[in-house]
ModelCIF file with pLDDT and N, C-alpha, C, O atoms, coordinates in Angstrom:
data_MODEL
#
_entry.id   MODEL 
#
_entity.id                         1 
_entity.type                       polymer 
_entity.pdbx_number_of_molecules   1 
#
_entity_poly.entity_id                      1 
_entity_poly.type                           'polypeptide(L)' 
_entity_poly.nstd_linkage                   no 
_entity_poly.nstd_monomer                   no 
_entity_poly.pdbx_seq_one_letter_code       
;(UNK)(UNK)(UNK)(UNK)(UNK)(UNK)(UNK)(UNK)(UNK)(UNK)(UNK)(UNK)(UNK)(UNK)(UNK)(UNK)
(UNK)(UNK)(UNK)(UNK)(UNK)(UNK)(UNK)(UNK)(UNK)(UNK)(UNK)(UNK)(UNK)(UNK)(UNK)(UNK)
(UNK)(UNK)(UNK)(UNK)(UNK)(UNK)(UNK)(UNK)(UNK)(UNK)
;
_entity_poly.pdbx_seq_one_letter_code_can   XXXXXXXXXXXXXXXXXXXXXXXXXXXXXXXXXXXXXXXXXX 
_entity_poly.pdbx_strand_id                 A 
#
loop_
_entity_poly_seq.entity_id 
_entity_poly_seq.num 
_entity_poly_seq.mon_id 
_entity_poly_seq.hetero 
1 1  UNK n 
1 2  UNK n 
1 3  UNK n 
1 4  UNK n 
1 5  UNK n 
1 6  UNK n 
1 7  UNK n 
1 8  UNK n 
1 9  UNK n 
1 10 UNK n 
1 11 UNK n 
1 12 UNK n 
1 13 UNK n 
1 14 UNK n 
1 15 UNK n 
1 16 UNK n 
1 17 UNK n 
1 18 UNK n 
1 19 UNK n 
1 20 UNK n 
1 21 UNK n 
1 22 UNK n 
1 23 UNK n 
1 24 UNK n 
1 25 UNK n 
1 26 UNK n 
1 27 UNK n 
1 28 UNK n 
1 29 UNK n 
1 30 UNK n 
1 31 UNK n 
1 32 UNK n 
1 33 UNK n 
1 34 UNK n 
1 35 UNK n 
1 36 UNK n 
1 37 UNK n 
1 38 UNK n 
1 39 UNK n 
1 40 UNK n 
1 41 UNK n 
1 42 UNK n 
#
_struct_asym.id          A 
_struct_asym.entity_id   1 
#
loop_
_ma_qa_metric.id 
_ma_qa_metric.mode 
_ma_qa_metric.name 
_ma_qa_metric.software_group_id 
_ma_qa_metric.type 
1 global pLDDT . pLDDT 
2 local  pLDDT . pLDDT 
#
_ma_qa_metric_global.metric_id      1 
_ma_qa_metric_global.metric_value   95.86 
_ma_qa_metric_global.model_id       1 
_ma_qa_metric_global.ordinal_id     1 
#
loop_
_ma_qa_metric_local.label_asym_id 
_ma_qa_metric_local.label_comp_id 
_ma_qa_metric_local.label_seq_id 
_ma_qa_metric_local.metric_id 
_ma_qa_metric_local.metric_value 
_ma_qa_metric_local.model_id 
_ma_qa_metric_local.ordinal_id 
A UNK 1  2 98.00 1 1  
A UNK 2  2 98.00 1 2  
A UNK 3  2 98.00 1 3  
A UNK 4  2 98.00 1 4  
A UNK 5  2 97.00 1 5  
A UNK 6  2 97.00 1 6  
A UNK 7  2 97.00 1 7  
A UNK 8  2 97.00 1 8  
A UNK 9  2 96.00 1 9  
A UNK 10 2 97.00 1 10 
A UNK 11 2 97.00 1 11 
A UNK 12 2 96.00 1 12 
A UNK 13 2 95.00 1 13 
A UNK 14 2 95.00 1 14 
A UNK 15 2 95.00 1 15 
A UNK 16 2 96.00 1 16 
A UNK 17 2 94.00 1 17 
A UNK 18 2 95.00 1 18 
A UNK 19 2 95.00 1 19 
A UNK 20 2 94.00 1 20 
A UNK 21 2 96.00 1 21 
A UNK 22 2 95.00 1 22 
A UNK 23 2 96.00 1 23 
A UNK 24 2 97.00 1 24 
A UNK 25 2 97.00 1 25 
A UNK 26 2 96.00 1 26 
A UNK 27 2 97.00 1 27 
A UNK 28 2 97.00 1 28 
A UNK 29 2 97.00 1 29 
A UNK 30 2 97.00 1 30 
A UNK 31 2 97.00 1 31 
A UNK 32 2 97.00 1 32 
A UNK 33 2 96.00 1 33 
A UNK 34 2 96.00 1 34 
A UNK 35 2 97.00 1 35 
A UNK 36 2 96.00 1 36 
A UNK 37 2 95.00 1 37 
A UNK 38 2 95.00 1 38 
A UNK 39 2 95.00 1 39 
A UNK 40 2 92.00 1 40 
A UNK 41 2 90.00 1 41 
A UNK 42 2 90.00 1 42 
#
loop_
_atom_site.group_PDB 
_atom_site.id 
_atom_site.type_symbol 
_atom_site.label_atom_id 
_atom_site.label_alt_id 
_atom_site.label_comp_id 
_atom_site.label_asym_id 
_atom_site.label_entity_id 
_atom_site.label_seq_id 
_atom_site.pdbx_PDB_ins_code 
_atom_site.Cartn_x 
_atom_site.Cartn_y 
_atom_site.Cartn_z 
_atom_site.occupancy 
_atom_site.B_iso_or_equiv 
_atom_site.pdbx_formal_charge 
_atom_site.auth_seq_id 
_atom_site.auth_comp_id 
_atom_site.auth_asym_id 
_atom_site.auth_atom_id 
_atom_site.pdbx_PDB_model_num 
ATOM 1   N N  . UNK A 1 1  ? 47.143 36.149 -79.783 1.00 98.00 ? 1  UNK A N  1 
ATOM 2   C CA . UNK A 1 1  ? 48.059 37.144 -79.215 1.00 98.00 ? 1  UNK A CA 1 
ATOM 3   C C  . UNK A 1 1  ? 47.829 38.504 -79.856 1.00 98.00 ? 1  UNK A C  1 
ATOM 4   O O  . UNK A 1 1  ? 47.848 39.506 -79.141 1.00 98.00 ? 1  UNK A O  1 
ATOM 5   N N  . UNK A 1 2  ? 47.623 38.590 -81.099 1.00 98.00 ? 2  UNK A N  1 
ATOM 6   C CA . UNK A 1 2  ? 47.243 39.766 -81.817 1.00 98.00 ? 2  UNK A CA 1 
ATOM 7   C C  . UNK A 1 2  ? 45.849 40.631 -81.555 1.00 98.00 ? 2  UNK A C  1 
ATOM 8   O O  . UNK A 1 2  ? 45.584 41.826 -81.420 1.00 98.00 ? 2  UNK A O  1 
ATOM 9   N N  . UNK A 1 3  ? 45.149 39.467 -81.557 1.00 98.00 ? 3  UNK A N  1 
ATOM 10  C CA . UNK A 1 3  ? 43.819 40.410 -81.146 1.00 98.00 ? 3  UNK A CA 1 
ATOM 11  C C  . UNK A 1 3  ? 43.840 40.509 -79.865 1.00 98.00 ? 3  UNK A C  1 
ATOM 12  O O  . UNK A 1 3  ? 42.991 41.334 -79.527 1.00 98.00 ? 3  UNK A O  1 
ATOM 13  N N  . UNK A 1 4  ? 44.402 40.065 -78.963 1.00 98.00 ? 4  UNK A N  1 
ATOM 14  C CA . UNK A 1 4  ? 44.400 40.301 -76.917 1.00 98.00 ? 4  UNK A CA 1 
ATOM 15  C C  . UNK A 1 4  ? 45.203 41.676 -77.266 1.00 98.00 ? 4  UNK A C  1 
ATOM 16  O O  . UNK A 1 4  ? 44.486 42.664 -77.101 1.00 98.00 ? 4  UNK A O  1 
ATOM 17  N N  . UNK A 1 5  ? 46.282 41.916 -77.630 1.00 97.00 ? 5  UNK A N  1 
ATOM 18  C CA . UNK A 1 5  ? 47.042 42.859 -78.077 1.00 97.00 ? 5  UNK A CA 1 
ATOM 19  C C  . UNK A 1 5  ? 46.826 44.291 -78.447 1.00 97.00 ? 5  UNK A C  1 
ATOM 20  O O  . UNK A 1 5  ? 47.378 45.366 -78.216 1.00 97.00 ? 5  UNK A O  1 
ATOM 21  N N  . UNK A 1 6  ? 45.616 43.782 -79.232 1.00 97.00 ? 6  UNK A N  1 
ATOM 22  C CA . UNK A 1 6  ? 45.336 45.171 -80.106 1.00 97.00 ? 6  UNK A CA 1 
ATOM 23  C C  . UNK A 1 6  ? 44.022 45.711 -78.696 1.00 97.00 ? 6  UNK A C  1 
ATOM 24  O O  . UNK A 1 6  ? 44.023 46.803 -78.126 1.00 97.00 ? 6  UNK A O  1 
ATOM 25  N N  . UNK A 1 7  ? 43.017 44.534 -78.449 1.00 97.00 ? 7  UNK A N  1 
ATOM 26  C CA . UNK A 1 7  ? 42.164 44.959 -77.901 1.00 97.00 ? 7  UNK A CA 1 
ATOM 27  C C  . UNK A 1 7  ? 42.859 45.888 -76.709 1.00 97.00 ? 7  UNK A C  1 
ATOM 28  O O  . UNK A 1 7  ? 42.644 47.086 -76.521 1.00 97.00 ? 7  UNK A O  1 
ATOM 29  N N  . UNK A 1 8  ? 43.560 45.205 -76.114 1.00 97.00 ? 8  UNK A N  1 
ATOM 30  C CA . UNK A 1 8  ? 43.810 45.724 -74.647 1.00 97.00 ? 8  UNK A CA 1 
ATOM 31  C C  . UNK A 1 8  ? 44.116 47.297 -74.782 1.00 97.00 ? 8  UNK A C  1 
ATOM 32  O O  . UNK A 1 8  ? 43.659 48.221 -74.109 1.00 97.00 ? 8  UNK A O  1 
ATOM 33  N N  . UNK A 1 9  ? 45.150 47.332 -76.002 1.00 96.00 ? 9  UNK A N  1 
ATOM 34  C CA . UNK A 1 9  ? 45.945 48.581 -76.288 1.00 96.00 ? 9  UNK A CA 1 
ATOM 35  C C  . UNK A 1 9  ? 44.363 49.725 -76.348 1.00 96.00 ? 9  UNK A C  1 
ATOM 36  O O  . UNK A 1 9  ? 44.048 50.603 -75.546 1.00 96.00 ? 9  UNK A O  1 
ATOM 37  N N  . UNK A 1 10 ? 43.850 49.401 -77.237 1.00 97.00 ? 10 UNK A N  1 
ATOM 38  C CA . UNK A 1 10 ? 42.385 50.385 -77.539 1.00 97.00 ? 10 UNK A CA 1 
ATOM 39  C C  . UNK A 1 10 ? 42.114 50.447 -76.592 1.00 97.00 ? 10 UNK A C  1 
ATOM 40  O O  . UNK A 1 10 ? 41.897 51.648 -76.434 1.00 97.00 ? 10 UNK A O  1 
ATOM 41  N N  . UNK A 1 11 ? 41.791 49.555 -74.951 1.00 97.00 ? 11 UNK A N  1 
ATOM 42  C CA . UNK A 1 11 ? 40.168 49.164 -74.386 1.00 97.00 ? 11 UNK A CA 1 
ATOM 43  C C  . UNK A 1 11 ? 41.394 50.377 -73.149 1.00 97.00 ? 11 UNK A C  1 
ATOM 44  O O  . UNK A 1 11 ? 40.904 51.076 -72.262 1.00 97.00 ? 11 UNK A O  1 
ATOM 45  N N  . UNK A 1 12 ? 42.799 50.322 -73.417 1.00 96.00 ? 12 UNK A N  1 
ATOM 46  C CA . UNK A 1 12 ? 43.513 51.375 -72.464 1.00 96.00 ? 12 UNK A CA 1 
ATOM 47  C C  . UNK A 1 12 ? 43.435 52.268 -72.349 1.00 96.00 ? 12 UNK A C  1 
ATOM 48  O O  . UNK A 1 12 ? 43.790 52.927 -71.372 1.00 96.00 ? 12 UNK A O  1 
ATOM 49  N N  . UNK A 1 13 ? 42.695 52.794 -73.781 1.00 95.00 ? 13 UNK A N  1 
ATOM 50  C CA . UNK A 1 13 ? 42.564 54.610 -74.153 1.00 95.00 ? 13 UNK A CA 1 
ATOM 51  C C  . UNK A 1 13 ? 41.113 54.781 -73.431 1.00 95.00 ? 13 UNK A C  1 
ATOM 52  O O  . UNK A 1 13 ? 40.853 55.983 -73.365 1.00 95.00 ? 13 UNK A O  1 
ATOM 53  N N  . UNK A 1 14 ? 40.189 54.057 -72.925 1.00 95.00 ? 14 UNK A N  1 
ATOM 54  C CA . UNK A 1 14 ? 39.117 54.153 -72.253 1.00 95.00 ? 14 UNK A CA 1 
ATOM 55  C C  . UNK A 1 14 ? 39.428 53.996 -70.644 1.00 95.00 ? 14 UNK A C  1 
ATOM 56  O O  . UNK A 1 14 ? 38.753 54.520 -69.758 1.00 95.00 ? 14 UNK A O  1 
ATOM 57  N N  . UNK A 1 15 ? 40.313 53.362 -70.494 1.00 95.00 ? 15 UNK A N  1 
ATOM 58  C CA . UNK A 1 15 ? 40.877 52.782 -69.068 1.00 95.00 ? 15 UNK A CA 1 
ATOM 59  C C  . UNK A 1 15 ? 40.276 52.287 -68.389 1.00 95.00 ? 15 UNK A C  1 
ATOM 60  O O  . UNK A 1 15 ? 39.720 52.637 -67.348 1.00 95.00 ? 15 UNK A O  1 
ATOM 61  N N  . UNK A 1 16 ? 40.355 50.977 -69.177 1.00 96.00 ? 16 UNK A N  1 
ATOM 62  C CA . UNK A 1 16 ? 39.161 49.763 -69.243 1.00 96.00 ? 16 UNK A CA 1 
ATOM 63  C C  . UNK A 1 16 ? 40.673 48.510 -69.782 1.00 96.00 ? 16 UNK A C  1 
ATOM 64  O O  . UNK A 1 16 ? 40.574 48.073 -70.929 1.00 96.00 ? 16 UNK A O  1 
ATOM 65  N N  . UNK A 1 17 ? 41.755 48.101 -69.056 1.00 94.00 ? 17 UNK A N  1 
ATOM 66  C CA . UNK A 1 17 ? 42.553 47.076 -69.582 1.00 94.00 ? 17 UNK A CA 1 
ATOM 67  C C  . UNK A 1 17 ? 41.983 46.006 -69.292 1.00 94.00 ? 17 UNK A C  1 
ATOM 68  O O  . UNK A 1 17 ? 41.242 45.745 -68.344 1.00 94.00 ? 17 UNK A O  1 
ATOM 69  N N  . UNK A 1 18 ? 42.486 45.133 -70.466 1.00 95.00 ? 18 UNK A N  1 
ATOM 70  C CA . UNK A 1 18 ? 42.240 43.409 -69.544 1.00 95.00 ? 18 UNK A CA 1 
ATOM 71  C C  . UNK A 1 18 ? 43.361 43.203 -68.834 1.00 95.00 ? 18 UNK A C  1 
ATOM 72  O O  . UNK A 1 18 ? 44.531 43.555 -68.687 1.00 95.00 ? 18 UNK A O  1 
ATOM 73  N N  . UNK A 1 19 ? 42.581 42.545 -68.486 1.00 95.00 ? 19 UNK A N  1 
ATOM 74  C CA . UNK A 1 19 ? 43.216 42.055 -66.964 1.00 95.00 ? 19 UNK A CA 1 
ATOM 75  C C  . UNK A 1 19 ? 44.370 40.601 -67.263 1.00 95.00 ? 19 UNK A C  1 
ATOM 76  O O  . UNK A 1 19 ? 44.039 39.579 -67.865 1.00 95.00 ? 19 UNK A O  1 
ATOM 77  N N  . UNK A 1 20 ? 45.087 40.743 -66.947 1.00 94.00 ? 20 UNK A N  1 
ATOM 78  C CA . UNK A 1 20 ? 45.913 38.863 -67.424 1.00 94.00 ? 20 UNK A CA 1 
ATOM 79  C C  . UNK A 1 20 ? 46.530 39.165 -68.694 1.00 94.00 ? 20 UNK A C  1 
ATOM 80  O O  . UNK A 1 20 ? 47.253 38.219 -69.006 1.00 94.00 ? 20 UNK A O  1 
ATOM 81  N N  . UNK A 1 21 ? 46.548 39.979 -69.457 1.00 96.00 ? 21 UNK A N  1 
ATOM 82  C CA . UNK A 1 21 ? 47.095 40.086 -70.968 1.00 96.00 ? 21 UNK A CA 1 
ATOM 83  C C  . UNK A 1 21 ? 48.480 39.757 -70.825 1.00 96.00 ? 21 UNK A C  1 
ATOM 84  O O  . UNK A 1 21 ? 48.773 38.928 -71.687 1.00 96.00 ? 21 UNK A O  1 
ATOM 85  N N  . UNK A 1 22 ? 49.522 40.074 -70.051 1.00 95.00 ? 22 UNK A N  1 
ATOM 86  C CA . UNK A 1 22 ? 50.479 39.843 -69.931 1.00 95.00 ? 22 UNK A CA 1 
ATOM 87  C C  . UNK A 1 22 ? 50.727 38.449 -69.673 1.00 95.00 ? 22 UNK A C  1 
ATOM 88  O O  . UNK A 1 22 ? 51.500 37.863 -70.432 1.00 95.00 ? 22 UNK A O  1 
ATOM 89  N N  . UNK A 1 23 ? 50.161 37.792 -68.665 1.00 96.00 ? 23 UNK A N  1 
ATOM 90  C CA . UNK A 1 23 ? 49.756 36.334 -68.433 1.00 96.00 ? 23 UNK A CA 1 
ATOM 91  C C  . UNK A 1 23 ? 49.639 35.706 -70.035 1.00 96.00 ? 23 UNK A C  1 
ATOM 92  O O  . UNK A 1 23 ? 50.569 34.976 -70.378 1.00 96.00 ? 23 UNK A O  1 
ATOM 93  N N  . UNK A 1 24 ? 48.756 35.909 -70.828 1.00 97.00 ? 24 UNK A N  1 
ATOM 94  C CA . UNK A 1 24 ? 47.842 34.822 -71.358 1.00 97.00 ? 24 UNK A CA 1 
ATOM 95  C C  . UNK A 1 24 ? 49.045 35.085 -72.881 1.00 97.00 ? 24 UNK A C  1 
ATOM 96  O O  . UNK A 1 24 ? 49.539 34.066 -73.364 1.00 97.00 ? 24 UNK A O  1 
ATOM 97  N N  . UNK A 1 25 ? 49.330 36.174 -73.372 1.00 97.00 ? 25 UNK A N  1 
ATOM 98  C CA . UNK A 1 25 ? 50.291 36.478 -74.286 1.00 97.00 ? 25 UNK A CA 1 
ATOM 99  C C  . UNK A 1 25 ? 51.614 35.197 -73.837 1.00 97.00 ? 25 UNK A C  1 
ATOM 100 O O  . UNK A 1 25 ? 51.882 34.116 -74.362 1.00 97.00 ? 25 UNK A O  1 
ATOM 101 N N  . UNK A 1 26 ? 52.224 35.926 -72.638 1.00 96.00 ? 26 UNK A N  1 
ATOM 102 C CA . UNK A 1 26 ? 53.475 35.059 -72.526 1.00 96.00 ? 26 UNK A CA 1 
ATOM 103 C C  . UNK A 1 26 ? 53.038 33.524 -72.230 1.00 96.00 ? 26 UNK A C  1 
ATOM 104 O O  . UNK A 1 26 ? 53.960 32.737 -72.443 1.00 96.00 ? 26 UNK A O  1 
ATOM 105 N N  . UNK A 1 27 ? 51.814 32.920 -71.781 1.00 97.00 ? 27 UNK A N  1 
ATOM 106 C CA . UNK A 1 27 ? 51.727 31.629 -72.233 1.00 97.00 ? 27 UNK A CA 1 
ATOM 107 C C  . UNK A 1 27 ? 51.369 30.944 -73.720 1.00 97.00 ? 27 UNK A C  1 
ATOM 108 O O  . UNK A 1 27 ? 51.439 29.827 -74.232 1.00 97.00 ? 27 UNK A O  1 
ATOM 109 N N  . UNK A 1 28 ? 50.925 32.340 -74.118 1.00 97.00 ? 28 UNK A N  1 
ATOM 110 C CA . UNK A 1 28 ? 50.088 31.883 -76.275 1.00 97.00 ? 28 UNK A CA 1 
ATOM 111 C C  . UNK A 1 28 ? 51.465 31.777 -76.471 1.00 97.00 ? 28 UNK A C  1 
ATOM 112 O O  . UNK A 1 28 ? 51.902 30.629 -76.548 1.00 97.00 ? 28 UNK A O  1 
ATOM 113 N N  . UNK A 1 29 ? 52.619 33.137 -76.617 1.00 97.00 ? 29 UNK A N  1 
ATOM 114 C CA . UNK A 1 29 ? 53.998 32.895 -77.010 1.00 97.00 ? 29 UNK A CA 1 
ATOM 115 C C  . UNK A 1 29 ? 54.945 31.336 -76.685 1.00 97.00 ? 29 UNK A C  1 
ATOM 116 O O  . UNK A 1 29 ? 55.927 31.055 -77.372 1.00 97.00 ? 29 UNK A O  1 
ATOM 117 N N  . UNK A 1 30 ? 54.608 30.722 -75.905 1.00 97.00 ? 30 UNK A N  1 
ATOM 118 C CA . UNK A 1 30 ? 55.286 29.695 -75.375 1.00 97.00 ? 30 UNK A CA 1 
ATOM 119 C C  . UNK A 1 30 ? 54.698 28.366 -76.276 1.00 97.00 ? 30 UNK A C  1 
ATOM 120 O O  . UNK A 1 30 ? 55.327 27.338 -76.525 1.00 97.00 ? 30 UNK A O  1 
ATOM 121 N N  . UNK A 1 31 ? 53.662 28.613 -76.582 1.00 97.00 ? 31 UNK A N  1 
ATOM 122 C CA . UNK A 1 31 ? 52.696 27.619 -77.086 1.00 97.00 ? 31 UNK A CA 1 
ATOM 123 C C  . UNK A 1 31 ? 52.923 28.191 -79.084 1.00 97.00 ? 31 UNK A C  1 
ATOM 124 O O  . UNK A 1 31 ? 52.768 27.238 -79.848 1.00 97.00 ? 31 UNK A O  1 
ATOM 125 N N  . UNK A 1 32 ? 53.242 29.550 -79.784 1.00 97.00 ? 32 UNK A N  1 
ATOM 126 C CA . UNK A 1 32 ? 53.370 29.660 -80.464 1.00 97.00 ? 32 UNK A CA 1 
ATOM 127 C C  . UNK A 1 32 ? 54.907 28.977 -81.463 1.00 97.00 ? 32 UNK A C  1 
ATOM 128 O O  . UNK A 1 32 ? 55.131 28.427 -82.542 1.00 97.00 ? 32 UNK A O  1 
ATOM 129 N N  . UNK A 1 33 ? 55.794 29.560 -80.016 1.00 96.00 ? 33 UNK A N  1 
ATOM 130 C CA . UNK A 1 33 ? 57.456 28.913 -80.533 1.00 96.00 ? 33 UNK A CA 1 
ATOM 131 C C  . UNK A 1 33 ? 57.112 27.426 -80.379 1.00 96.00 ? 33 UNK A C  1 
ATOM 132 O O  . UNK A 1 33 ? 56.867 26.778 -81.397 1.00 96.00 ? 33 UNK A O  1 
ATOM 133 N N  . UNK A 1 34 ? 57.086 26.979 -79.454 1.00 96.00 ? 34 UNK A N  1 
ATOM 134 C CA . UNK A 1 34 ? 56.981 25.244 -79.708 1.00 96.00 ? 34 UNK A CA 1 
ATOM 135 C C  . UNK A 1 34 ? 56.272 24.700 -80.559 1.00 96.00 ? 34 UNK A C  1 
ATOM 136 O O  . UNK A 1 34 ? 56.600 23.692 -81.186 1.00 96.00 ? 34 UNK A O  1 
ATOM 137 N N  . UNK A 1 35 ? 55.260 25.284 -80.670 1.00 97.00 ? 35 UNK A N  1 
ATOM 138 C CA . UNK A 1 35 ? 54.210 24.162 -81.371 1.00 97.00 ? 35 UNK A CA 1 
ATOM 139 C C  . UNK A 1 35 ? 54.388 24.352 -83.017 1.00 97.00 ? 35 UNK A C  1 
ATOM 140 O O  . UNK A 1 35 ? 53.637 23.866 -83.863 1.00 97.00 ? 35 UNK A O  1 
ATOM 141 N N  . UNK A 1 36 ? 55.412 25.072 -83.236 1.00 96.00 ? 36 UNK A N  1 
ATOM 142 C CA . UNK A 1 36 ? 56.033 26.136 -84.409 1.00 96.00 ? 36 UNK A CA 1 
ATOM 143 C C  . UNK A 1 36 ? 57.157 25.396 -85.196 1.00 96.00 ? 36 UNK A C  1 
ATOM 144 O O  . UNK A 1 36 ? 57.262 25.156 -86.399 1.00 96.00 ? 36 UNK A O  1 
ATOM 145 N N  . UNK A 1 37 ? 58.043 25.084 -84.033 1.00 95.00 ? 37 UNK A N  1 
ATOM 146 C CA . UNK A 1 37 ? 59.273 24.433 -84.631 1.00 95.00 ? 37 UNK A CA 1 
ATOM 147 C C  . UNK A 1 37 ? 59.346 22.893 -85.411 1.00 95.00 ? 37 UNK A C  1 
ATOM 148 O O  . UNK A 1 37 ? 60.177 22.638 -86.283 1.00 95.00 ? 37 UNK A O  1 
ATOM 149 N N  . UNK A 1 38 ? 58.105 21.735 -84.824 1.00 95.00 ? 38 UNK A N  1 
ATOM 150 C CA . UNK A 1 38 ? 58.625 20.829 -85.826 1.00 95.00 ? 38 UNK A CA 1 
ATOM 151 C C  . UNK A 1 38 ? 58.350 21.308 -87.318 1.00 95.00 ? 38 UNK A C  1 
ATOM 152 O O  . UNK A 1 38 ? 59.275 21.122 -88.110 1.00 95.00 ? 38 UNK A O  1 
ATOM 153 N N  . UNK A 1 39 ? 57.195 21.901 -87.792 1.00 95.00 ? 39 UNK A N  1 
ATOM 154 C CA . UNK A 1 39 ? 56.741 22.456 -89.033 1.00 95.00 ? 39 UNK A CA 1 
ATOM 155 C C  . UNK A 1 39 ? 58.122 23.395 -89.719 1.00 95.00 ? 39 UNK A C  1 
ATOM 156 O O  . UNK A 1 39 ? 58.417 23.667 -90.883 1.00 95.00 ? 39 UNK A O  1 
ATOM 157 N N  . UNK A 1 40 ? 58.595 23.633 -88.755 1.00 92.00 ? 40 UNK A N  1 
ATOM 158 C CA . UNK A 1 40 ? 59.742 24.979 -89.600 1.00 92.00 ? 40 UNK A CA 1 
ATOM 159 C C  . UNK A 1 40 ? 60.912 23.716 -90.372 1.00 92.00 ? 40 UNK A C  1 
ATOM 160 O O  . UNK A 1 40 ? 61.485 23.756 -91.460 1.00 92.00 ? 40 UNK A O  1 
ATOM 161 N N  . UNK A 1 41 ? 60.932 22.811 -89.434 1.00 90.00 ? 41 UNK A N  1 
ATOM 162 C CA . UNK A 1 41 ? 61.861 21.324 -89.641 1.00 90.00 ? 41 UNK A CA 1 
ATOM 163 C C  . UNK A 1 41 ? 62.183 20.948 -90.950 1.00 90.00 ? 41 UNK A C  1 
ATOM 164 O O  . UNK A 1 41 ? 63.193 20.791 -91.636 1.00 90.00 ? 41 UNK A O  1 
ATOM 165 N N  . UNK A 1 42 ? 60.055 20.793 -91.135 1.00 90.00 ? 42 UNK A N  1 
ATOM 166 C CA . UNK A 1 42 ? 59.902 19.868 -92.492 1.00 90.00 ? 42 UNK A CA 1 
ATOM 167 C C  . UNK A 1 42 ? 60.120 21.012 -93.449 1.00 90.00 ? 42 UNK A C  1 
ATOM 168 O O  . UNK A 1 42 ? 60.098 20.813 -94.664 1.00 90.00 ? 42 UNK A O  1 
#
């Protein structure tokens, strides 16, 4: 999520975005909280 993030932000000042960043972030985020919480448990 960080590096899709940073890249996109830079590759914008060329106006050159990726494409899906919004997509692929809000599915990494979904996959970050879940896969997050049993570990926070222990």
């Amino acid at each position: 999520i960080v590096f899709l993030t940073v890249a996109d932000v830079f590759l914008r000042l060329f106006k050159l975005p990726i494409e899906g960043t919004y997509e692929i972030v809000s599915m990494l985020g979904a996959v970050v909280i879940g896969f997050a919480i049993p570990q926070t448990t222990i």
